[in-house]
C-alpha atoms as a PDB file:
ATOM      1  CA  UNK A   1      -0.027 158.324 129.841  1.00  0.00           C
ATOM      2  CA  UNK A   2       3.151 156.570 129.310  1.00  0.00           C
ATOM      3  CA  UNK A   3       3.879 154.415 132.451  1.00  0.00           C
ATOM      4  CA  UNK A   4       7.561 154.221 133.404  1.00  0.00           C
ATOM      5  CA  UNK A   5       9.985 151.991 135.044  1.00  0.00           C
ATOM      6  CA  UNK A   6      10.008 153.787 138.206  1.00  0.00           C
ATOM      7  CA  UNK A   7       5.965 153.124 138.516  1.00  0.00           C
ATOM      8  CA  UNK A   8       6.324 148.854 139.008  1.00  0.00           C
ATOM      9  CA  UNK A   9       9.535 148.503 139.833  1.00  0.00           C
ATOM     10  CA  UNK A  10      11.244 146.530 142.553  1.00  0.00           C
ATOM     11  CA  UNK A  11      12.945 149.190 145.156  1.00  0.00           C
ATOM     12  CA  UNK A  12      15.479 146.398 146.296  1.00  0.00           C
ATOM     13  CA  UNK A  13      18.532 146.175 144.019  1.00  0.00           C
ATOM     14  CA  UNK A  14      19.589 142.480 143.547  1.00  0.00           C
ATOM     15  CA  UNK A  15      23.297 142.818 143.114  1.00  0.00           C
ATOM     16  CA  UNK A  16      26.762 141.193 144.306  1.00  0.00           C
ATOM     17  CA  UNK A  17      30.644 142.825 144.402  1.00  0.00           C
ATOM     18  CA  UNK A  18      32.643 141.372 141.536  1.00  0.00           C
ATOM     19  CA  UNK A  19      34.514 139.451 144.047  1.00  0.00           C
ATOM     20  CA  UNK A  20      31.719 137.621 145.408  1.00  0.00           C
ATOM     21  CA  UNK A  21      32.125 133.882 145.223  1.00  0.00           C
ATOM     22  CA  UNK A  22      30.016 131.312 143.758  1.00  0.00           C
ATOM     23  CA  UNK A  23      28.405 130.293 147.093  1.00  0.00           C
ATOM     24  CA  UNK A  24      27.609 133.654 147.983  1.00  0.00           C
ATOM     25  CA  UNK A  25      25.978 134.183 144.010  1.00  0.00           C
ATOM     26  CA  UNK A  26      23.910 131.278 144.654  1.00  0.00           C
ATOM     27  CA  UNK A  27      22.707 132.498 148.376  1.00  0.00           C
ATOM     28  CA  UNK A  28      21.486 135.623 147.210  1.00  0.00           C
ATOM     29  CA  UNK A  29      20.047 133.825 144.431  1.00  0.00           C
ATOM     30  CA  UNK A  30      18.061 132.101 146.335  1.00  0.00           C
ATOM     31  CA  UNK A  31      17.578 134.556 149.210  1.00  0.00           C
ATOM     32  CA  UNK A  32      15.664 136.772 146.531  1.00  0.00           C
ATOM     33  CA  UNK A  33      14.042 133.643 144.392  1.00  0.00           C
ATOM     34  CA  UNK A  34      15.850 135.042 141.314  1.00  0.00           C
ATOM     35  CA  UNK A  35      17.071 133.753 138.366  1.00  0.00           C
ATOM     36  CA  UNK A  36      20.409 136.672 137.768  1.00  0.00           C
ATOM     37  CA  UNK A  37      22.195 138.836 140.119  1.00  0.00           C
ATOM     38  CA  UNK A  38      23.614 142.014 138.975  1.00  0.00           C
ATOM     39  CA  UNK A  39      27.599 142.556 139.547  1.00  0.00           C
ATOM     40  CA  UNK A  40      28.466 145.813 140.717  1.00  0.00           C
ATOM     41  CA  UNK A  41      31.677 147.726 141.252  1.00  0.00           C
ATOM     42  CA  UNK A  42      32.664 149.536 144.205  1.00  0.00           C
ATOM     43  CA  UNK A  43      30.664 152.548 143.142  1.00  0.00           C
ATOM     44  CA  UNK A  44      27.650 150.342 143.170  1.00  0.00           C
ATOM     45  CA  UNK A  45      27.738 150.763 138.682  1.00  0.00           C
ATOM     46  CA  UNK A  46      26.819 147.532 137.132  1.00  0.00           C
ATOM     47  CA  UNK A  47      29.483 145.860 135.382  1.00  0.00           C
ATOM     48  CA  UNK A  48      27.876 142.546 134.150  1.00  0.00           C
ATOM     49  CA  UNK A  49      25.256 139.893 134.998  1.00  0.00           C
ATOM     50  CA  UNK A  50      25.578 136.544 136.873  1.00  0.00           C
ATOM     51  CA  UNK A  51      22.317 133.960 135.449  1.00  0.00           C
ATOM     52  CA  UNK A  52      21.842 130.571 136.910  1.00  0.00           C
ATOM     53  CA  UNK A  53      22.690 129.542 133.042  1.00  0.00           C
ATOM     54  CA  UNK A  54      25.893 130.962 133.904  1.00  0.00           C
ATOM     55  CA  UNK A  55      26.518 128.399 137.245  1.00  0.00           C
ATOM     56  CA  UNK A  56      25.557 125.939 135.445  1.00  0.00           C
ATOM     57  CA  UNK A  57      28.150 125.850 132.863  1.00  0.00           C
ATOM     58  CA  UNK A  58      30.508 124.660 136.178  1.00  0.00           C
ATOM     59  CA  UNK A  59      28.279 121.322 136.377  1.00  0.00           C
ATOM     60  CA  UNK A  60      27.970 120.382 132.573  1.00  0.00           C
ATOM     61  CA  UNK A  61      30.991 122.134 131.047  1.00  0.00           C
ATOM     62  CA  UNK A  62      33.551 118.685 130.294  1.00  0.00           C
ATOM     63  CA  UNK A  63      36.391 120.744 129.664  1.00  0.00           C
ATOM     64  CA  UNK A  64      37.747 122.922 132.128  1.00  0.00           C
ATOM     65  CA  UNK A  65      41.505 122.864 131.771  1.00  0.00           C
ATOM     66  CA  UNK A  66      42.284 122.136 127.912  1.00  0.00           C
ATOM     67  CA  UNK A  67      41.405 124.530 124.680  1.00  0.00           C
ATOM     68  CA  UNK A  68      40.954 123.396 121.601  1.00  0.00           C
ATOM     69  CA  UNK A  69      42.131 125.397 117.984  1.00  0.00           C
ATOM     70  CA  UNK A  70      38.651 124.645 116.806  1.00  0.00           C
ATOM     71  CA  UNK A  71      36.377 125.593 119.741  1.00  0.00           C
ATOM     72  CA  UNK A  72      34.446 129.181 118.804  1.00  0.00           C
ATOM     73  CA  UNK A  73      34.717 132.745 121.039  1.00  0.00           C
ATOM     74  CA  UNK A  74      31.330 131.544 122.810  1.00  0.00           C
ATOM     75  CA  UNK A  75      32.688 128.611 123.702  1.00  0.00           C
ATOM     76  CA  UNK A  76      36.425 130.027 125.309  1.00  0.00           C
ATOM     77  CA  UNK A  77      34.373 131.838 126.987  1.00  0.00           C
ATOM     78  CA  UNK A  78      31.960 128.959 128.509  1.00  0.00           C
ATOM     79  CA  UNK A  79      35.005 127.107 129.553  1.00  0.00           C
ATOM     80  CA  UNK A  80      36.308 129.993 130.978  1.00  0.00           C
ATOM     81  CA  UNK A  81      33.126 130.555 132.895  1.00  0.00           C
ATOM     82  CA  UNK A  82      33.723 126.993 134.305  1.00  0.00           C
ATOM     83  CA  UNK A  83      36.473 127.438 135.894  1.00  0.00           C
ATOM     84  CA  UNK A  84      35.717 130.771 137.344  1.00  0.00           C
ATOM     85  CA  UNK A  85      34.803 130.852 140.976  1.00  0.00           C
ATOM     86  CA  UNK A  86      34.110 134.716 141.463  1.00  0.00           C
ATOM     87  CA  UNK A  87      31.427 136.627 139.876  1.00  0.00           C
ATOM     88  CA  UNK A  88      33.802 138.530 137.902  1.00  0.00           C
ATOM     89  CA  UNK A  89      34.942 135.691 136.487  1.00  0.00           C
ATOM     90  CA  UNK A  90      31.264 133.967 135.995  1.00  0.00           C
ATOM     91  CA  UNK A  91      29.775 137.217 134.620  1.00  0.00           C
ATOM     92  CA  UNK A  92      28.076 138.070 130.985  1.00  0.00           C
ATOM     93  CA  UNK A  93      29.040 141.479 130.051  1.00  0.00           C
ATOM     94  CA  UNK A  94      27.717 144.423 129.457  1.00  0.00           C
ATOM     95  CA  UNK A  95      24.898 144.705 131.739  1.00  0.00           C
ATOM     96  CA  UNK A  96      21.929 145.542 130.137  1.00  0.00           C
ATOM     97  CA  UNK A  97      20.336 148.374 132.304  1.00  0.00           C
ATOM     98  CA  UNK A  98      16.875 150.794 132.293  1.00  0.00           C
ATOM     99  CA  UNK A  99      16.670 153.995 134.354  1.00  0.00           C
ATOM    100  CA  UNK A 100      13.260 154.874 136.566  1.00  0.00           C
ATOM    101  CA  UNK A 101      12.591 156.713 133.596  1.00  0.00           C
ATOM    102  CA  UNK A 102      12.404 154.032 130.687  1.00  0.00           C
ATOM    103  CA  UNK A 103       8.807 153.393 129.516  1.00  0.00           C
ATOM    104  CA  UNK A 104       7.751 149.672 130.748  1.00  0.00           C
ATOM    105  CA  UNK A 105       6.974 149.057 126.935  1.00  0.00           C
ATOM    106  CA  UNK A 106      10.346 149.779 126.090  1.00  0.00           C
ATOM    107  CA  UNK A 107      11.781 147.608 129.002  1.00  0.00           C
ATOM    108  CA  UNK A 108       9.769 144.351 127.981  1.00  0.00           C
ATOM    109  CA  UNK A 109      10.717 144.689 124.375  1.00  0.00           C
ATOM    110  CA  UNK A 110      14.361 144.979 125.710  1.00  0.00           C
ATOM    111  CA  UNK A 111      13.613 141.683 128.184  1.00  0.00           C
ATOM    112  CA  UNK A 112      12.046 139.889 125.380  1.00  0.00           C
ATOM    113  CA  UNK A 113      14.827 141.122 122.565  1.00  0.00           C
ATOM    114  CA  UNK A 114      17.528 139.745 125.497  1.00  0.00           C
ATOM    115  CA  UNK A 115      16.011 136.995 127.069  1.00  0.00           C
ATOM    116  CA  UNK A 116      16.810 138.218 129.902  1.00  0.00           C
ATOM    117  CA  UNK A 117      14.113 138.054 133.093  1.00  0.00           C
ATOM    118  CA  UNK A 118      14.866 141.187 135.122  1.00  0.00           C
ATOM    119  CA  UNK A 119      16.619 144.078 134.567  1.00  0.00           C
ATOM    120  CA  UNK A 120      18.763 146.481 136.945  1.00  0.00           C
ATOM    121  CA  UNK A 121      17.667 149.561 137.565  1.00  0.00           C
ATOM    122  CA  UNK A 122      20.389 152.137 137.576  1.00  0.00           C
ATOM    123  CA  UNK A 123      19.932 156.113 138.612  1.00  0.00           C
ATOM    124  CA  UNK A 124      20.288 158.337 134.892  1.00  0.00           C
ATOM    125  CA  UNK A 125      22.428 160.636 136.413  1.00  0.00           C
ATOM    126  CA  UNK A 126      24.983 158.467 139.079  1.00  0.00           C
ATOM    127  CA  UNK A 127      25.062 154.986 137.024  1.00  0.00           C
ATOM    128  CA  UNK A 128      24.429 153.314 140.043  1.00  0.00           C
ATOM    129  CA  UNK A 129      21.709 151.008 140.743  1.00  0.00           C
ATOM    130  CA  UNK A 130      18.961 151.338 142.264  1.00  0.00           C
ATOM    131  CA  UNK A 131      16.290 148.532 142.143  1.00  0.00           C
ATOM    132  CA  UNK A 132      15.391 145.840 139.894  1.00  0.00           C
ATOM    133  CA  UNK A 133      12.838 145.508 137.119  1.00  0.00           C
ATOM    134  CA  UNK A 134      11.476 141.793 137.049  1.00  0.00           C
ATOM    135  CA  UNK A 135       9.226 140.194 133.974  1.00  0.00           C
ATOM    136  CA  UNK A 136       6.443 140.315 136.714  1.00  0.00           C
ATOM    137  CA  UNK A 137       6.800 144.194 137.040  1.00  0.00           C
ATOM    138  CA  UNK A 138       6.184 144.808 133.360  1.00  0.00           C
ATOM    139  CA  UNK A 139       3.591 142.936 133.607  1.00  0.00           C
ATOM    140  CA  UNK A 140       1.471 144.806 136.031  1.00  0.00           C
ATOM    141  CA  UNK A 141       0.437 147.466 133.567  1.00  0.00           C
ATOM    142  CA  UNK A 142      -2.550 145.085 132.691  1.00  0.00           C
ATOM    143  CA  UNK A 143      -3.601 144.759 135.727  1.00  0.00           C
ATOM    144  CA  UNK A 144      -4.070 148.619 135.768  1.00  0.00           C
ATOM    145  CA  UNK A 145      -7.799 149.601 137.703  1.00  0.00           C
ATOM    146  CA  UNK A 146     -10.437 150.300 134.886  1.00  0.00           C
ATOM    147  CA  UNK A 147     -10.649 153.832 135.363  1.00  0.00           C
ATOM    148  CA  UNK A 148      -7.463 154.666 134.764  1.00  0.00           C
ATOM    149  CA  UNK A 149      -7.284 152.437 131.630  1.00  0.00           C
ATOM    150  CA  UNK A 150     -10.599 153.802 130.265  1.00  0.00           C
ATOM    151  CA  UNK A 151      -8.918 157.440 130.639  1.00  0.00           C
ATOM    152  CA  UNK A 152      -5.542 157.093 128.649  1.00  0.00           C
ATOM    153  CA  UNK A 153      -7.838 155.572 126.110  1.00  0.00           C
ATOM    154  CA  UNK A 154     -10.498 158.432 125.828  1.00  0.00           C
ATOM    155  CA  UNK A 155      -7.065 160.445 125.634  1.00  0.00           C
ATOM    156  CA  UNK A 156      -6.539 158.894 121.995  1.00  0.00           C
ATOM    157  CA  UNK A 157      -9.744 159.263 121.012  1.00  0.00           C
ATOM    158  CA  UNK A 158     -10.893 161.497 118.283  1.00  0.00           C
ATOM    159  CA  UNK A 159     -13.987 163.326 118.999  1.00  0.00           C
ATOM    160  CA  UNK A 160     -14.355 161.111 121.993  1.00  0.00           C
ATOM    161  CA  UNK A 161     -17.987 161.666 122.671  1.00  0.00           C
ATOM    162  CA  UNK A 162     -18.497 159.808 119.716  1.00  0.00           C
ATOM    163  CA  UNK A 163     -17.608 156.287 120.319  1.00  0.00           C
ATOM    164  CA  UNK A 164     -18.103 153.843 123.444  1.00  0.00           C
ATOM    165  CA  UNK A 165     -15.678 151.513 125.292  1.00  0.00           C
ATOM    166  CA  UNK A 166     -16.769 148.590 126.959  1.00  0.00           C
ATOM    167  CA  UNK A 167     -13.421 147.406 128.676  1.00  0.00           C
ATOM    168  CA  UNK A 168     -13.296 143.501 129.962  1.00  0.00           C
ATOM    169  CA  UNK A 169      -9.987 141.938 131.618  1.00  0.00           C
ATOM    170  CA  UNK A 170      -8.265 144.482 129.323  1.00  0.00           C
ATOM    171  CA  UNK A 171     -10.122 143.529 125.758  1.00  0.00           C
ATOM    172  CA  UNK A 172     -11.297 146.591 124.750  1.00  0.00           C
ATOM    173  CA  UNK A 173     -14.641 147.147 122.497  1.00  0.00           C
ATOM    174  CA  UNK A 174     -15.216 150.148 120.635  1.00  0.00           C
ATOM    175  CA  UNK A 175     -17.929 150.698 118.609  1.00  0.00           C
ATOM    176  CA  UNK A 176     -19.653 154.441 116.786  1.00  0.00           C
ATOM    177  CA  UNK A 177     -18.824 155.966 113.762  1.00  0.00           C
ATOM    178  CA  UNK A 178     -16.412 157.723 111.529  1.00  0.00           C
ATOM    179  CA  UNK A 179     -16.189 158.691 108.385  1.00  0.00           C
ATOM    180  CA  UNK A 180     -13.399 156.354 106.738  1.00  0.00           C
ATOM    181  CA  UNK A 181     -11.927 152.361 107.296  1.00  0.00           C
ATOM    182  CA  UNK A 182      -8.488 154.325 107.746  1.00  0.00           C
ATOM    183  CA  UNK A 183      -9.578 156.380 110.630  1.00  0.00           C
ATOM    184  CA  UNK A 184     -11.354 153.570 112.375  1.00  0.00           C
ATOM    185  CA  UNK A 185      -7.813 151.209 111.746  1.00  0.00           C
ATOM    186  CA  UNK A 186      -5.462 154.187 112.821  1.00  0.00           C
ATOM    187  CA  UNK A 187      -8.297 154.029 116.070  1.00  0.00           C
ATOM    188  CA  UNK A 188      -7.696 150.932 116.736  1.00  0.00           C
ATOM    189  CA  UNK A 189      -4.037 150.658 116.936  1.00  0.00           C
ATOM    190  CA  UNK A 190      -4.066 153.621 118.892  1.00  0.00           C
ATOM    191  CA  UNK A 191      -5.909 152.088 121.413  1.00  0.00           C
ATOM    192  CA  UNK A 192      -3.735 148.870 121.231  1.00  0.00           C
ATOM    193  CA  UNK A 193      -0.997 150.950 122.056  1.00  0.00           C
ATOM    194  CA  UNK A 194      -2.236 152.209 125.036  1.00  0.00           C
ATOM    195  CA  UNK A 195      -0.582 150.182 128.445  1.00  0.00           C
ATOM    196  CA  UNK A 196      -2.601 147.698 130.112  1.00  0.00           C
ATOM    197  CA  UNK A 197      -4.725 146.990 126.664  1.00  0.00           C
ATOM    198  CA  UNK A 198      -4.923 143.259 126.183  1.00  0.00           C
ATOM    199  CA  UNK A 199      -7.358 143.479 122.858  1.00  0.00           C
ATOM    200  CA  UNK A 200      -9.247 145.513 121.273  1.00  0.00           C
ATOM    201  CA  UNK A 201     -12.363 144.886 119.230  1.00  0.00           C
ATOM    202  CA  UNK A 202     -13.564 147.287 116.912  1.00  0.00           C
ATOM    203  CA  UNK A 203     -16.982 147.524 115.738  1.00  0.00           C
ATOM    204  CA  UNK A 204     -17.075 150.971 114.398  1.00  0.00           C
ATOM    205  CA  UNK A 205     -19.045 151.500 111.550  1.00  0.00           C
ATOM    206  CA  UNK A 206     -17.517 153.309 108.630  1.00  0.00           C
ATOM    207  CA  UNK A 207     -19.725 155.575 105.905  1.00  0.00           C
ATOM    208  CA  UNK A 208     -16.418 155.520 103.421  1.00  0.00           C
ATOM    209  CA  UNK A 209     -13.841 152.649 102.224  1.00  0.00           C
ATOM    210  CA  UNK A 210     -10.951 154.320 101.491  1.00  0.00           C
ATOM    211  CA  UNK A 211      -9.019 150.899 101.343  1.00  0.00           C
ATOM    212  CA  UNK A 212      -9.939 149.691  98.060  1.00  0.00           C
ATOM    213  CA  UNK A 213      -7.327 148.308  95.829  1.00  0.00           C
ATOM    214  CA  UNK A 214      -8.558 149.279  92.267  1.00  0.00           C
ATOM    215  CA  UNK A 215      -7.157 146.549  90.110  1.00  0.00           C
ATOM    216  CA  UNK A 216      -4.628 148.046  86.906  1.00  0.00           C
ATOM    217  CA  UNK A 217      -6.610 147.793  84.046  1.00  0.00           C
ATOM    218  CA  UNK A 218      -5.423 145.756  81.029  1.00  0.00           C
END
């Protein structure tokens, strides 16, 4: 069972108008204990993302006022950050946005491939958000109760009845028998792929090796 966004994440929806100021950026910021706010239009769509790396360009930016021929597009656009004093203005664009529907794997690959901490949450069909998913979220799949875990496992098992699972803080330890190395390898990252799986340790015992590299002969 794939587990989705919609199953962890947070119902409140951590976002400010585009005209919000940068006092009223950092209150929510620290109303929530958050790291981003999401900016939102009038229709409640997200249009971009306010980070505290963003505010902070305002204390150790040195050039507000003067461009240089030389300076890159990143850095136009840090100065220009600077000197803004609405979230429009302070705002990384696009938003980067899951729906209730995104699978938690796939939202933690896209936090990770980002580095980005939370995520909005925005309805598939509207565009408009509708919670937030935070690195903390994501990360309650492996705290899933035993039971649960042990089933989506048996659910990638071949010929289940055949192998046993010991499961420990989410390491996983299989151990029976199959008939070939490949099928107990393809086992074991099927099992690794399975949400809340820390580890897995396989101790399946093999009758074939269908591995072998057979050296070219001379």
């Amino acid at each position: 069972m794939s587990i989705e966004v919609r199953d962890v994440m947070g119902r409140v929806a951590i976002a400010v108008l585009a005209e919000a100021s940068f006092a009223d950026i950092v209150a929510a910021m620290k109303r929530y204990a958050v790291g981003a706010v999401t900016v939102i239009n009038a229709e409640r769509r997200p249009i971009g993302v306010v980070s505290e790396d963003d505010l902070l360009l305002k204390e150790i930016d040195p050039v507000r006022h003067s461009v240089s021929l030389f300076e890159s597009r990143r850095q136009r656009r840090e100065h220009e950050k600077a000197a803004g004093v609405t979230a429009a203005q302070l705002m990384t664009i696009p938003a980067i946005t899951v729906t209730p529907g995104t699978s938690v794997r796939d939202a933690a690959r896209l936090m990770h491939e980002r580095r980005v901490k939370q995520l909005p949450v925005i309805d598939a069909v509207t565009g408009r958000i509708i919670g937030t998913l935070h690195q903390r979220d994501a990360l309650r799949v492996f705290t899933r109760p035993v039971a649960e875990l042990e089933a989506d496992i048996r659910a990638v098992l071949p010929e289940s009845g055949r192998f046993s699972l010991e499961i420990d803080a989410g390491v996983v330890r299989i151990s029976g028998r199959a008939r070939w190395r490949s099928q107990a390898i393809a086992l074991t990252e099927a099992v690794r792929n399975v949400e809340g799986v820390v580890d897995v340790v396989c101790e399946v015992v093999t009758d074939n090796d269908d591995l072998i590299v057979v050296p070219p002969l001379m």
